[in-house]
C-alpha atoms as a PDB file:
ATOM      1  CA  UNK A   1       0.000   0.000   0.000  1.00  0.00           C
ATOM      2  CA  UNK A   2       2.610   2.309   0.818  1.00  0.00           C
ATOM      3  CA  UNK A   3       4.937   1.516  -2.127  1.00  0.00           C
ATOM      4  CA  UNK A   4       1.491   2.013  -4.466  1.00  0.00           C
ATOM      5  CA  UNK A   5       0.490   5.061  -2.759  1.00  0.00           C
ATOM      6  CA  UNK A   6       4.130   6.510  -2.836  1.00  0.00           C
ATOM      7  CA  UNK A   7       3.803   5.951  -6.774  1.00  0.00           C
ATOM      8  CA  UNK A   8       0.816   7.007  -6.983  1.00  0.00           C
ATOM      9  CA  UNK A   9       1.686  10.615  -5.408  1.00  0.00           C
ATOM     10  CA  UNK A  10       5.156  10.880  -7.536  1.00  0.00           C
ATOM     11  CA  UNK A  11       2.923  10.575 -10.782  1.00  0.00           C
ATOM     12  CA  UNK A  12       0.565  13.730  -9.833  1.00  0.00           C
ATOM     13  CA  UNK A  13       3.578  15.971  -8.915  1.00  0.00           C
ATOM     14  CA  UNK A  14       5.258  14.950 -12.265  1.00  0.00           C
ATOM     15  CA  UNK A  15       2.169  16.195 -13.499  1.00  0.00           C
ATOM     16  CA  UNK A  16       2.386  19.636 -11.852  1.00  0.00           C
ATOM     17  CA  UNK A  17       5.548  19.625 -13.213  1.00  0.00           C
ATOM     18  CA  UNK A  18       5.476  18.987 -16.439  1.00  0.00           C
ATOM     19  CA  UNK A  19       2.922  21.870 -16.870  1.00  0.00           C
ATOM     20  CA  UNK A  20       4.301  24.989 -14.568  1.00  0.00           C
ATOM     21  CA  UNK A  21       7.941  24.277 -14.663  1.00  0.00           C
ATOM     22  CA  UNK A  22       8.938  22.634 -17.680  1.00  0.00           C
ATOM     23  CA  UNK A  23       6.185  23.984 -19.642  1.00  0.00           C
ATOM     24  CA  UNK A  24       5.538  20.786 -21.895  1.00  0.00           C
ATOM     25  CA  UNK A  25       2.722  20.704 -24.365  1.00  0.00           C
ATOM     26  CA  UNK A  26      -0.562  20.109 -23.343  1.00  0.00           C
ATOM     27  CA  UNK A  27      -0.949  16.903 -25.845  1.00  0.00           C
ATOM     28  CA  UNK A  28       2.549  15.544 -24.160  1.00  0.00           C
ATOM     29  CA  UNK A  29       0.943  15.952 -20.799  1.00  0.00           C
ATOM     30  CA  UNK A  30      -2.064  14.217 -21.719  1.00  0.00           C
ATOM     31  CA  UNK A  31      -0.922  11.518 -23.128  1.00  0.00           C
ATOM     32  CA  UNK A  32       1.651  11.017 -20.273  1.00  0.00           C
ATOM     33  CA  UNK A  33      -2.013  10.603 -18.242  1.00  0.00           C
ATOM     34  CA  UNK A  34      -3.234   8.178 -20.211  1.00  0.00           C
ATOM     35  CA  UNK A  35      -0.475   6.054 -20.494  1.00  0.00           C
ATOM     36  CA  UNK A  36       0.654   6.024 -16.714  1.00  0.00           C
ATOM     37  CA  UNK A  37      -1.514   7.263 -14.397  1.00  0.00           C
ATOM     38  CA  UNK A  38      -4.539   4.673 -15.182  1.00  0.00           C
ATOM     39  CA  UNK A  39      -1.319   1.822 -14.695  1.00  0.00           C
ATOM     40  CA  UNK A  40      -0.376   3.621 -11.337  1.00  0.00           C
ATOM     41  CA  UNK A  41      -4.137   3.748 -10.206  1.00  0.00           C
ATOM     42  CA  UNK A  42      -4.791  -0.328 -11.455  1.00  0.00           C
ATOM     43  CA  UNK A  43      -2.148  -1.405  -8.886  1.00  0.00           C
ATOM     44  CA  UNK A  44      -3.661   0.837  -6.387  1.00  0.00           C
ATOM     45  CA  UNK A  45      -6.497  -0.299  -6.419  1.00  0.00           C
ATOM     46  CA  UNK A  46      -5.842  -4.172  -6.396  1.00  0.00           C
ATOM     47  CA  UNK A  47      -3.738  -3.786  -3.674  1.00  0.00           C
ATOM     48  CA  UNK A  48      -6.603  -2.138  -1.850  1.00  0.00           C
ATOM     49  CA  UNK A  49      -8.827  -4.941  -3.055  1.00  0.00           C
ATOM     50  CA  UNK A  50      -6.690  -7.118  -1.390  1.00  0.00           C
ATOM     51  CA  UNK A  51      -6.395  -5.649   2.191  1.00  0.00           C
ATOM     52  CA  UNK A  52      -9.163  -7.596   4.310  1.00  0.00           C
ATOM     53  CA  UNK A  53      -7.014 -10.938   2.331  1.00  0.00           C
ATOM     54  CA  UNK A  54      -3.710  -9.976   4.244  1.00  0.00           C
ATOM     55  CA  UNK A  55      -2.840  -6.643   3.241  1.00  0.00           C
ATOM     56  CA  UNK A  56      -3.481  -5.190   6.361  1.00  0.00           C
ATOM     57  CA  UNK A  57      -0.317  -7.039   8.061  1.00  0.00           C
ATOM     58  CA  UNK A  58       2.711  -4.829   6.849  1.00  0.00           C
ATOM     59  CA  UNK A  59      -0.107  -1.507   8.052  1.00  0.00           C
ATOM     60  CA  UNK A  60      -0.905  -3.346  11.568  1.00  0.00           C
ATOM     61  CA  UNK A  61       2.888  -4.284  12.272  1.00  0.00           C
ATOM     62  CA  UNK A  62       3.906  -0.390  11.087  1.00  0.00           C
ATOM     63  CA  UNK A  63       1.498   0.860  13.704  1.00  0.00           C
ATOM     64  CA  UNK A  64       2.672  -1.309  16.136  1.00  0.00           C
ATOM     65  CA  UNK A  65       6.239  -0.179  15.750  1.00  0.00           C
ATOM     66  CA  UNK A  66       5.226   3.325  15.684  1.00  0.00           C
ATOM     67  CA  UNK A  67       3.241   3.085  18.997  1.00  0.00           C
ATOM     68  CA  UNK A  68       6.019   1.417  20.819  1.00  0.00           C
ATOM     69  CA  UNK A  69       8.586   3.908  19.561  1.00  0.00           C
ATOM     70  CA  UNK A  70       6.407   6.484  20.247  1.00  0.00           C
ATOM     71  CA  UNK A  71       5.426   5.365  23.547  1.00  0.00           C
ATOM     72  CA  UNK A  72       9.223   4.856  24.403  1.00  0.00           C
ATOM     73  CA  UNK A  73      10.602   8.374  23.495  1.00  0.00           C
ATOM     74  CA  UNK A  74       7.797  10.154  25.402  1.00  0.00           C
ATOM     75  CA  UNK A  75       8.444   8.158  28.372  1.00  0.00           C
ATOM     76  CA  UNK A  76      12.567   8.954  28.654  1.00  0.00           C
ATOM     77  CA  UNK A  77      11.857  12.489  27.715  1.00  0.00           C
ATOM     78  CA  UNK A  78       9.725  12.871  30.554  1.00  0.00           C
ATOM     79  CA  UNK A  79      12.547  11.022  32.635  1.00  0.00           C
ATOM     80  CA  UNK A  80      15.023  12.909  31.393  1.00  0.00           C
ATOM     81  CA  UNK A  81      12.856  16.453  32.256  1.00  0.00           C
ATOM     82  CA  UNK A  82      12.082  14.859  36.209  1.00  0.00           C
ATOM     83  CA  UNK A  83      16.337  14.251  36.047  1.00  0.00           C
ATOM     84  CA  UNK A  84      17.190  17.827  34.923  1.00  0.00           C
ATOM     85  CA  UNK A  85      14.563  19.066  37.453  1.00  0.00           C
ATOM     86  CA  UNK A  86      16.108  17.194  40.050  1.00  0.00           C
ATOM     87  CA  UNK A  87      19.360  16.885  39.655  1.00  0.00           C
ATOM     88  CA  UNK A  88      21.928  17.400  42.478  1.00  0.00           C
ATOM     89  CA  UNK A  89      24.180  20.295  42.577  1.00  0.00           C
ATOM     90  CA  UNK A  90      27.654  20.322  43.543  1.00  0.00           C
ATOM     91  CA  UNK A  91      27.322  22.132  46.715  1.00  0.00           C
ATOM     92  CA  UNK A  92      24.815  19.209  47.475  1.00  0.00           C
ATOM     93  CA  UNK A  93      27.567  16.432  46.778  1.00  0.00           C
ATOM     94  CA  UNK A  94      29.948  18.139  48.601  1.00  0.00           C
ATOM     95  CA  UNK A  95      27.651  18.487  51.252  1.00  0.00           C
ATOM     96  CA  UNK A  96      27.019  14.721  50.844  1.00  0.00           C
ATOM     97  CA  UNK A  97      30.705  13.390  51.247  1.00  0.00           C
ATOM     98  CA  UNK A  98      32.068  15.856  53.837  1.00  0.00           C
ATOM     99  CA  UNK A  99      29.410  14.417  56.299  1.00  0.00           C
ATOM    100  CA  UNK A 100      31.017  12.503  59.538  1.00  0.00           C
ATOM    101  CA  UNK A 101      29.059   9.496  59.107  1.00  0.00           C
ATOM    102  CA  UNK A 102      30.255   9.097  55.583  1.00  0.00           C
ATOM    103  CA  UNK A 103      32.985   6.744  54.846  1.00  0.00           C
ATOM    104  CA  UNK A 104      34.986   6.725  52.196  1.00  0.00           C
ATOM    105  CA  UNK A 105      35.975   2.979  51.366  1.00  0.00           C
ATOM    106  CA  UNK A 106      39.189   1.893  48.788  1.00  0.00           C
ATOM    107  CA  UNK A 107      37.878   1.603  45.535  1.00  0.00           C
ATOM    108  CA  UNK A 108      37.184   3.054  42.542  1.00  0.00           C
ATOM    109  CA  UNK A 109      33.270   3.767  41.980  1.00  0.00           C
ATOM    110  CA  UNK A 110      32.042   4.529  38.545  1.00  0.00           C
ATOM    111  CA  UNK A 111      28.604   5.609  39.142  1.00  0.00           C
ATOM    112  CA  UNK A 112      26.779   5.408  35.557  1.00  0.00           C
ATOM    113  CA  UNK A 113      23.526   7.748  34.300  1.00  0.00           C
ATOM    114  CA  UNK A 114      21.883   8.658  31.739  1.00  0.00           C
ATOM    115  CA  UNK A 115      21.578  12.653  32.890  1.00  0.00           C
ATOM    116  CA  UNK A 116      24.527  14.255  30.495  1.00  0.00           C
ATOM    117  CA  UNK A 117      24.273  17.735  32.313  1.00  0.00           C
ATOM    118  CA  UNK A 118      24.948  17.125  36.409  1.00  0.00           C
ATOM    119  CA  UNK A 119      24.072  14.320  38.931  1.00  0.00           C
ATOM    120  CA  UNK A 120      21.277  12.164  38.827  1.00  0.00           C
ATOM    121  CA  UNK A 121      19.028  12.631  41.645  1.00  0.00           C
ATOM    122  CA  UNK A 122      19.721   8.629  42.616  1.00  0.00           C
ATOM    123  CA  UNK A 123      22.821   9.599  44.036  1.00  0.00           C
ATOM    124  CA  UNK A 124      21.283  11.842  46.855  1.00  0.00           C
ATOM    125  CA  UNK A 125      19.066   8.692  47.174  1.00  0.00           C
ATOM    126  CA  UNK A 126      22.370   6.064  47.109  1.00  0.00           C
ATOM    127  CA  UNK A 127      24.085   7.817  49.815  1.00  0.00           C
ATOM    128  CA  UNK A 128      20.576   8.204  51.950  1.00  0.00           C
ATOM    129  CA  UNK A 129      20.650   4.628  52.457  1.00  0.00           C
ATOM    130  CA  UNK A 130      24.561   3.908  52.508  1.00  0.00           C
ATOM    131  CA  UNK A 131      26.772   5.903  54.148  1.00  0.00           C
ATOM    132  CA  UNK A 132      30.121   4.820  52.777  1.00  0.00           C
ATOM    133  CA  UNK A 133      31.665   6.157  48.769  1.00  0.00           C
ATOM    134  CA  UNK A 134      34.898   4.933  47.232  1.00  0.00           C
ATOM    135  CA  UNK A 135      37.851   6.982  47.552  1.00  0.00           C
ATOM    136  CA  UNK A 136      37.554   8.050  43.900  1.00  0.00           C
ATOM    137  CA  UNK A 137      34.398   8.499  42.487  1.00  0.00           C
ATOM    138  CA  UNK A 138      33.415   8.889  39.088  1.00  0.00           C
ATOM    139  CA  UNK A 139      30.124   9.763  37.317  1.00  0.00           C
ATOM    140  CA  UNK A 140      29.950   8.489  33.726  1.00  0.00           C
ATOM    141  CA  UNK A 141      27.430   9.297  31.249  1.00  0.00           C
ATOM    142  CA  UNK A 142      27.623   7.665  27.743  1.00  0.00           C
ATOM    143  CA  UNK A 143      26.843   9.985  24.938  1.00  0.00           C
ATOM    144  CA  UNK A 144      26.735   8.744  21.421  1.00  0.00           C
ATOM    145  CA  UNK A 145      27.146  11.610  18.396  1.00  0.00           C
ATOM    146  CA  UNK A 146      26.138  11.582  14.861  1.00  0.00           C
ATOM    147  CA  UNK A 147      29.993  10.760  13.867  1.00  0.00           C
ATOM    148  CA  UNK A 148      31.116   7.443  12.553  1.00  0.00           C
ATOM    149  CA  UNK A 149      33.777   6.858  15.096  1.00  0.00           C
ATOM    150  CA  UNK A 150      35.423   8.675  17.797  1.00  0.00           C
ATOM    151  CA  UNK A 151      39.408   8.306  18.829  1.00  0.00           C
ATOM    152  CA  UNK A 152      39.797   6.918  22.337  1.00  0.00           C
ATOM    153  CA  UNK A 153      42.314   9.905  22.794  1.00  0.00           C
ATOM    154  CA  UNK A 154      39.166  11.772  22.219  1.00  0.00           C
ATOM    155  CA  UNK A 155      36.811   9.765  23.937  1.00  0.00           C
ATOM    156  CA  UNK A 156      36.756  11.117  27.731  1.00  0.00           C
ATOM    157  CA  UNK A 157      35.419  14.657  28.954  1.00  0.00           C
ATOM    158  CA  UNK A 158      36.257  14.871  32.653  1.00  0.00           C
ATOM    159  CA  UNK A 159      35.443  17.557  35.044  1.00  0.00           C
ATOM    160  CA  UNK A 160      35.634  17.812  38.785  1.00  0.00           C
ATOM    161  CA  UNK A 161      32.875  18.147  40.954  1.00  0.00           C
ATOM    162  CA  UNK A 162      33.320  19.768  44.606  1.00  0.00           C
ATOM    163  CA  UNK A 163      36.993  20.612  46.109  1.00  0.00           C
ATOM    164  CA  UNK A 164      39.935  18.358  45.374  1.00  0.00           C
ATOM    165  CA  UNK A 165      39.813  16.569  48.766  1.00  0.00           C
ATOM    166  CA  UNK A 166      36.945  14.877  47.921  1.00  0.00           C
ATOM    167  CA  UNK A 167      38.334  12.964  44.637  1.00  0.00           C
ATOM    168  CA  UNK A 168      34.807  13.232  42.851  1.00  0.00           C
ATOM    169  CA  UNK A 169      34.837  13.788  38.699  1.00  0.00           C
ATOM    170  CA  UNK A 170      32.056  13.654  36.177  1.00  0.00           C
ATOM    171  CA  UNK A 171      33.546  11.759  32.832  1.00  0.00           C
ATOM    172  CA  UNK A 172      31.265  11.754  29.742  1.00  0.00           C
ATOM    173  CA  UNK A 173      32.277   9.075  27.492  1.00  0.00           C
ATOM    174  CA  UNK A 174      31.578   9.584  23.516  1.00  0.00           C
ATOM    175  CA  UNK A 175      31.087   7.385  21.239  1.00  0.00           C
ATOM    176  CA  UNK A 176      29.979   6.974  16.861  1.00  0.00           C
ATOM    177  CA  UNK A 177      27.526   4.939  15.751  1.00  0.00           C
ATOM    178  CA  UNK A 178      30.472   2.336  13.941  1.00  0.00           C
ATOM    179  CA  UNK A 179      32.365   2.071  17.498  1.00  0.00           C
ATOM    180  CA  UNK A 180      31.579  -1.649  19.713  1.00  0.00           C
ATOM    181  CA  UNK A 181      31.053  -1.227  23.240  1.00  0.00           C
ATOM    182  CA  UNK A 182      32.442  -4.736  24.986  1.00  0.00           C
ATOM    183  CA  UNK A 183      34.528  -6.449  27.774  1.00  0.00           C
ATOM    184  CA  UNK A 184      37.379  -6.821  24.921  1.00  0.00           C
ATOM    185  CA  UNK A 185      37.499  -3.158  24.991  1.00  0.00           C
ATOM    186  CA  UNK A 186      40.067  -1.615  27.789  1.00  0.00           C
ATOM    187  CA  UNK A 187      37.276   0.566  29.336  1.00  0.00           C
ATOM    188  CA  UNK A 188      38.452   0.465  32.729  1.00  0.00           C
ATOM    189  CA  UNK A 189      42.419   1.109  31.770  1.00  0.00           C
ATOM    190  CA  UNK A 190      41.421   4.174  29.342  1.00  0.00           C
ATOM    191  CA  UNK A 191      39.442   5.946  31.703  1.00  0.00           C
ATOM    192  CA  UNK A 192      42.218   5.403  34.414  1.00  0.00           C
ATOM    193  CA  UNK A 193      44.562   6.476  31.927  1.00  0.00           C
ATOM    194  CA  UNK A 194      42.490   9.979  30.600  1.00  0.00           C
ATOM    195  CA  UNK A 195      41.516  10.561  34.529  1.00  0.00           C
ATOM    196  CA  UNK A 196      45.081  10.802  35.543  1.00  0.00           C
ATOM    197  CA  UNK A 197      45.687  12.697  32.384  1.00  0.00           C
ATOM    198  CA  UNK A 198      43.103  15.613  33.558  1.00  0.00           C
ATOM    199  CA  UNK A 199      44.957  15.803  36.777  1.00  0.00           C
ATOM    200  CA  UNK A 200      47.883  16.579  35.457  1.00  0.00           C
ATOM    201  CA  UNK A 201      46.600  18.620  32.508  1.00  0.00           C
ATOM    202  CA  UNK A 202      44.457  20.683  35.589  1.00  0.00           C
ATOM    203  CA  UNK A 203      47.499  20.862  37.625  1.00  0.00           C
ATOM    204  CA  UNK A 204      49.777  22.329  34.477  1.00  0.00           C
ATOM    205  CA  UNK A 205      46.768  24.917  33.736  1.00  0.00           C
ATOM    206  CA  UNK A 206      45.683  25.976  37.400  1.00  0.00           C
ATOM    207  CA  UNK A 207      45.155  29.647  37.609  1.00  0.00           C
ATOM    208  CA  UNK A 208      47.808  31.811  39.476  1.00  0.00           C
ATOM    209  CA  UNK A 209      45.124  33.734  41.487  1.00  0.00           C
ATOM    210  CA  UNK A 210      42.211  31.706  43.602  1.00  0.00           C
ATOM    211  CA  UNK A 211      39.148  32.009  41.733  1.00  0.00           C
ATOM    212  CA  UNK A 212      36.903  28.717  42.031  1.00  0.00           C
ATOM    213  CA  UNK A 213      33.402  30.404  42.665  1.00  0.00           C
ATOM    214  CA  UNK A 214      34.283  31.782  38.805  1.00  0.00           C
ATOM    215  CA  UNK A 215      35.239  28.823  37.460  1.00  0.00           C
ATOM    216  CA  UNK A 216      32.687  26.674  39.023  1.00  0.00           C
ATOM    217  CA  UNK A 217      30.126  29.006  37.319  1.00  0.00           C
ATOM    218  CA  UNK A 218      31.314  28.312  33.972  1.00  0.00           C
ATOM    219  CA  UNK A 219      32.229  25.154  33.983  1.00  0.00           C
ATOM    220  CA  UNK A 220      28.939  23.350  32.978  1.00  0.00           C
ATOM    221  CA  UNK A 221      29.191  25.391  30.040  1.00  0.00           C
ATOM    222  CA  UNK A 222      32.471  24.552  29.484  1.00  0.00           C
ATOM    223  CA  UNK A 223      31.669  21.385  29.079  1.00  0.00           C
ATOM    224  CA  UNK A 224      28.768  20.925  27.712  1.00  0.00           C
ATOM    225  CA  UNK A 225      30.359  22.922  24.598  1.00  0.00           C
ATOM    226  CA  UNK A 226      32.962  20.843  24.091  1.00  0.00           C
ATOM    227  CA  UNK A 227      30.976  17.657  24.334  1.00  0.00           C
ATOM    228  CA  UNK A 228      28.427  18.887  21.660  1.00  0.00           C
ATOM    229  CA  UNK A 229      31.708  20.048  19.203  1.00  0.00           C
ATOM    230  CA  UNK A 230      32.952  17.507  16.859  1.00  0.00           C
ATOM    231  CA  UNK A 231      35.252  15.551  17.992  1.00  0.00           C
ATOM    232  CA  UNK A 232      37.134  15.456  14.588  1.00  0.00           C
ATOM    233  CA  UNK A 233      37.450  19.344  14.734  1.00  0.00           C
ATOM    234  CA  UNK A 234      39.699  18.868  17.963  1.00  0.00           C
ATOM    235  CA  UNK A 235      42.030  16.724  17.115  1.00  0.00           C
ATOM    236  CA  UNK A 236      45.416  17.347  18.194  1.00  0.00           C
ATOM    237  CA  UNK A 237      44.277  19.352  21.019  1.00  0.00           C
ATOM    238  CA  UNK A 238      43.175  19.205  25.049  1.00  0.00           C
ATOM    239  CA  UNK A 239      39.588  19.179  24.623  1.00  0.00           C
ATOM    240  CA  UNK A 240      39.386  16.675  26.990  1.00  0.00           C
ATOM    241  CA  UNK A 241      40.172  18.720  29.629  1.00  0.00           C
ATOM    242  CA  UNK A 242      37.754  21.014  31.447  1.00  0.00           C
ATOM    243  CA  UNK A 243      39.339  23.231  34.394  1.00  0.00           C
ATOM    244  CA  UNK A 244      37.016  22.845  37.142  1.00  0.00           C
ATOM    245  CA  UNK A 245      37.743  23.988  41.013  1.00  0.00           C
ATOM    246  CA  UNK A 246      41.175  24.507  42.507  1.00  0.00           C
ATOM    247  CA  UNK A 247      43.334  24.036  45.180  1.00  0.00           C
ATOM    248  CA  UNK A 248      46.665  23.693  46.903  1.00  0.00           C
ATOM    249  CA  UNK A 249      46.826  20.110  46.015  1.00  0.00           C
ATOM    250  CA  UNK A 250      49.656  17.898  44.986  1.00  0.00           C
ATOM    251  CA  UNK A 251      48.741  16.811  41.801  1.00  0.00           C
ATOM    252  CA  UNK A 252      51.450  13.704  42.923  1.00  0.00           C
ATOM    253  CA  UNK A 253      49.471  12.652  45.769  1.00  0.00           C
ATOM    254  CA  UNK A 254      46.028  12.974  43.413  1.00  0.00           C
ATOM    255  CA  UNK A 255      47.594  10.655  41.246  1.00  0.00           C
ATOM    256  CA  UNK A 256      48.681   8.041  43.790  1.00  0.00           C
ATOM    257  CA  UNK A 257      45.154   8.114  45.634  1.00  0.00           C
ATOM    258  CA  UNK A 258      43.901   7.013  42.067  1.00  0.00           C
ATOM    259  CA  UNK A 259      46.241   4.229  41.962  1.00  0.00           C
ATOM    260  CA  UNK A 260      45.906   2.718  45.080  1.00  0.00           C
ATOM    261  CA  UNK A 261      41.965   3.182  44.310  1.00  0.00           C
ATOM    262  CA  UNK A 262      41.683   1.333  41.189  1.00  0.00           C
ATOM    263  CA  UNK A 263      44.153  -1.289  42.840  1.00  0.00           C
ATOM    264  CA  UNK A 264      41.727  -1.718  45.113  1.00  0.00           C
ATOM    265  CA  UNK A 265      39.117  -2.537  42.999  1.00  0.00           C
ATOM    266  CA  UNK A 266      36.513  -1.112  40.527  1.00  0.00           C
ATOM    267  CA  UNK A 267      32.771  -0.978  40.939  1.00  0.00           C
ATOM    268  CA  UNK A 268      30.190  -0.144  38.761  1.00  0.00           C
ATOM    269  CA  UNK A 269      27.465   1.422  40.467  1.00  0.00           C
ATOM    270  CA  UNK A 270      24.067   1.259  37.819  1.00  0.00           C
ATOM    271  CA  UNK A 271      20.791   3.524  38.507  1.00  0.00           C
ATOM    272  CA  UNK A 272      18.255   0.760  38.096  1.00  0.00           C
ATOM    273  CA  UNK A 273      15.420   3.786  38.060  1.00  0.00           C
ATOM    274  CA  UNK A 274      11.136   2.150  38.252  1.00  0.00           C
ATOM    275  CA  UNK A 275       9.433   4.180  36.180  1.00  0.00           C
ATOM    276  CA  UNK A 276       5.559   5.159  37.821  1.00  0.00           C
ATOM    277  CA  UNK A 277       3.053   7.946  37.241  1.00  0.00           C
ATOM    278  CA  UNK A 278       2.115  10.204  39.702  1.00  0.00           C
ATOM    279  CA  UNK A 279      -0.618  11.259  41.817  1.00  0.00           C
ATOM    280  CA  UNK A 280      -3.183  12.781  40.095  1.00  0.00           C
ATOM    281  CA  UNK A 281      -2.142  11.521  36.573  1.00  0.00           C
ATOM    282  CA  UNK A 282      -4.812  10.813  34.083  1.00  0.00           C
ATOM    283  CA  UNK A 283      -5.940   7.854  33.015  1.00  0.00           C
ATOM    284  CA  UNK A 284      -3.847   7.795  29.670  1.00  0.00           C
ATOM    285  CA  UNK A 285      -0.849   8.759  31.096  1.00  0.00           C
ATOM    286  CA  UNK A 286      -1.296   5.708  34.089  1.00  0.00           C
ATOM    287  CA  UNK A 287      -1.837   3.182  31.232  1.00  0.00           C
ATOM    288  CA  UNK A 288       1.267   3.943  29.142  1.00  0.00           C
ATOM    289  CA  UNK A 289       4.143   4.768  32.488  1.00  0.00           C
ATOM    290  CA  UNK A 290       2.827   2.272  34.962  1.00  0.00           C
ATOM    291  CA  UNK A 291       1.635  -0.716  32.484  1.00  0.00           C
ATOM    292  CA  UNK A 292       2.835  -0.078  28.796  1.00  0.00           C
ATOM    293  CA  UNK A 293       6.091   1.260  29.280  1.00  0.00           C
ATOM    294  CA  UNK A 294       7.499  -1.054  31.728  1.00  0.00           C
ATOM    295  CA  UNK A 295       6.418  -4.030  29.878  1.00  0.00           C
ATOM    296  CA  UNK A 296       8.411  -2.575  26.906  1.00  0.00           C
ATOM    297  CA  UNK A 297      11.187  -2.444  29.146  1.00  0.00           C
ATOM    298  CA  UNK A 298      11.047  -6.205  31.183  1.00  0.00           C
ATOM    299  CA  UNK A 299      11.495  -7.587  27.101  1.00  0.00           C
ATOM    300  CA  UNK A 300      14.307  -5.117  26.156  1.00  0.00           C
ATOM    301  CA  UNK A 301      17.983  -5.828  26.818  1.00  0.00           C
ATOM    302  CA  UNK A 302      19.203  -4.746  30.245  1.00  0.00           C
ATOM    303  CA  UNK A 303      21.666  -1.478  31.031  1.00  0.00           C
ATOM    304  CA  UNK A 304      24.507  -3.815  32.019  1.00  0.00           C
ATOM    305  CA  UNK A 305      24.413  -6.094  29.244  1.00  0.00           C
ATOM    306  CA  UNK A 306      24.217  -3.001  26.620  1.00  0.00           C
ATOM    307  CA  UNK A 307      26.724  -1.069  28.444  1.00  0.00           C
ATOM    308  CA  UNK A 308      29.254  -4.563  28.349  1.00  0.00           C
ATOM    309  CA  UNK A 309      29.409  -4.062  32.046  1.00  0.00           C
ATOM    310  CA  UNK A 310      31.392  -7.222  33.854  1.00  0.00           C
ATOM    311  CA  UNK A 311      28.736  -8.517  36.249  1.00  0.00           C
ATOM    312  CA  UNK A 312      31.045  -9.451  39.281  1.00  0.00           C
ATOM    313  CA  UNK A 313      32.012  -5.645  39.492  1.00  0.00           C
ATOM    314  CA  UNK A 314      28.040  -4.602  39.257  1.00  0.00           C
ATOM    315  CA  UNK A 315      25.789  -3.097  41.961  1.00  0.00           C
ATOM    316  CA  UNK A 316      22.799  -1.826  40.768  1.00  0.00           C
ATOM    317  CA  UNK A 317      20.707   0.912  43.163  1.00  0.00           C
ATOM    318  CA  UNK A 318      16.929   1.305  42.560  1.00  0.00           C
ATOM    319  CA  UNK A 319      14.820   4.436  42.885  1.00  0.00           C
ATOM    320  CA  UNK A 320      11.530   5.169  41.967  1.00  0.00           C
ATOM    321  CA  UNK A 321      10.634   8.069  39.905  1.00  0.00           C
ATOM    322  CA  UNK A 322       6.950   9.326  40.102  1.00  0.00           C
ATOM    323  CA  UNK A 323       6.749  11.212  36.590  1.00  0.00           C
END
């Protein structure tokens, strides 16, 4: 129906064409009619002849499609508007790790989300319920861009969250559509490897004069600019970097904490996030969060198997999100 239809349209433009912009004869035109469009309009019709015989399949299947994609990109937009809404600030996460109760454990945590721009609101709800972080945290966010492939060398946008002393960074990691995410890959030894590069990098750059409430201001848009640039247009530079808050800090002794933490071990920390509408929500928009949507999701590939995530390094934290 859809191939006929297309055919059918292409014909009448050609039509409108041939009369107001290549100004063909009349008799041309008409006989053009004649001969195709009655063709065109045969096949038309005996496909719609057809359509209680089986015709209606490849129409019933593309609606089904449609509604689930549909369905599925209103859902994480709204998720991704409640995350944005609520996302914790950095005065919050310093707040957060400078408390007494809060102990800081060997390890390297890399604490993945989906939220691009700050920290997921499932952090303030992780640390609620535990009170103990790895010495070095990390928040990752994986960001694919309309490029074929990206350089690892260009792979890694860190910044630092809070004061050095607390050892906290965000890292979005960038990837093209050609480039395979797996255990094969050195995930874990590249980020390492970039982290201790923006330590150094920071360190090299720091600013002779103490101005972190500037810097902190600016760095979000920092960032986000240089993850949204092409990463073919920086090649050859320190894009990679983003100057973030400053201190009196041995870069040395940075750089040893982050040894002895991925030594210690690595843990991926996963926001396993249940989805549910809230109070007051109308019917339509019950049906498709609480019902529809999650029963999309129980039959779709999980976050740690798309994200090649070793599962004896996993800990997943739920939260529930009333959108």
């Amino acid at each position: 129906i859809a191939v006929m239809t297309a055919e059918a349209i292409t014909s009448a433009f050609l039509i409108l064409i041939m009369i107001m912009i290549w100004k063909k004869n009349i008799f041309l035109v008409i006989v053009y009619i004649l001969t195709i469009v009655p063709v065109e309009y045969i096949y038309l019709s005996s496909v719609f002849y057809k359509f209680l015989e089986g015709g209606y399949l490849p129409l019933a299947f593309a609606s089904v499609v449609m509604f689930i994609m549909s369905v599925w990109n209103y859902v994480h937009r709204t998720k991704y508007i409640y995350e944005m809404q609520n996302k914790i600030s950095t005065e919050r996460v310093r707040e957060v790790a400078s408390k007494p109760h809060m102990h800081r454990m060997p390890g390297l945590g890399l604490f993945y989300s989906e939220l691009v721009q700050g920290i997921p609101p499932i952090f303030s709800h992780y640390a609620s319920n535990i009170t103990a972080l790895h010495s070095v945290l990390v928040f990752v966010a994986i960001k694919p861009l309309p490029v074929s492939k990206i350089i690892p060398e260009e792979r890694f946008l860190f910044r630092r969250v809070g004061p050095h002393e607390l050892r906290v960074y965000r890292c979005i990691v960038r990837y093209g559509y050609t480039d395979l995410r797996s255990e094969k890959e050195r995930f874990e030894e590249l980020l390492i490897e970039r982290l201790k590069e923006f330590i150094r990098e920071e360190a090299s750059f720091m600013p002779r004069h103490d101005d972190s409430e500037n810097l902190a201001e600016n760095e979000d848009a920092s960032m986000d600019s240089s993850d949204s640039s092409n990463p073919a247009d920086n090649r050859g530079s320190t894009k990679h970097v983003v100057l973030s808050h400053t201190g009196n800090v041995d870069p040395a002794e940075e750089l040893s904490m982050v040894d002895r933490a991925s030594n210690a071990g690595i843990v991926y920390l996963l926001g396993e996030t249940e989805l549910v509408a809230k109070q007051g929500s109308g019917l339509g928009k019950r049906i498709i969060v609480n019902y529809v949507y999650n029963f999309i999701k129980r039959n779709l590939r999980q976050g740690d198997q798309a994200l090649a995530i070793p599962r004896r390094h996993l800990l997943k934290v739920g939260m529930t999100y009333e959108l």
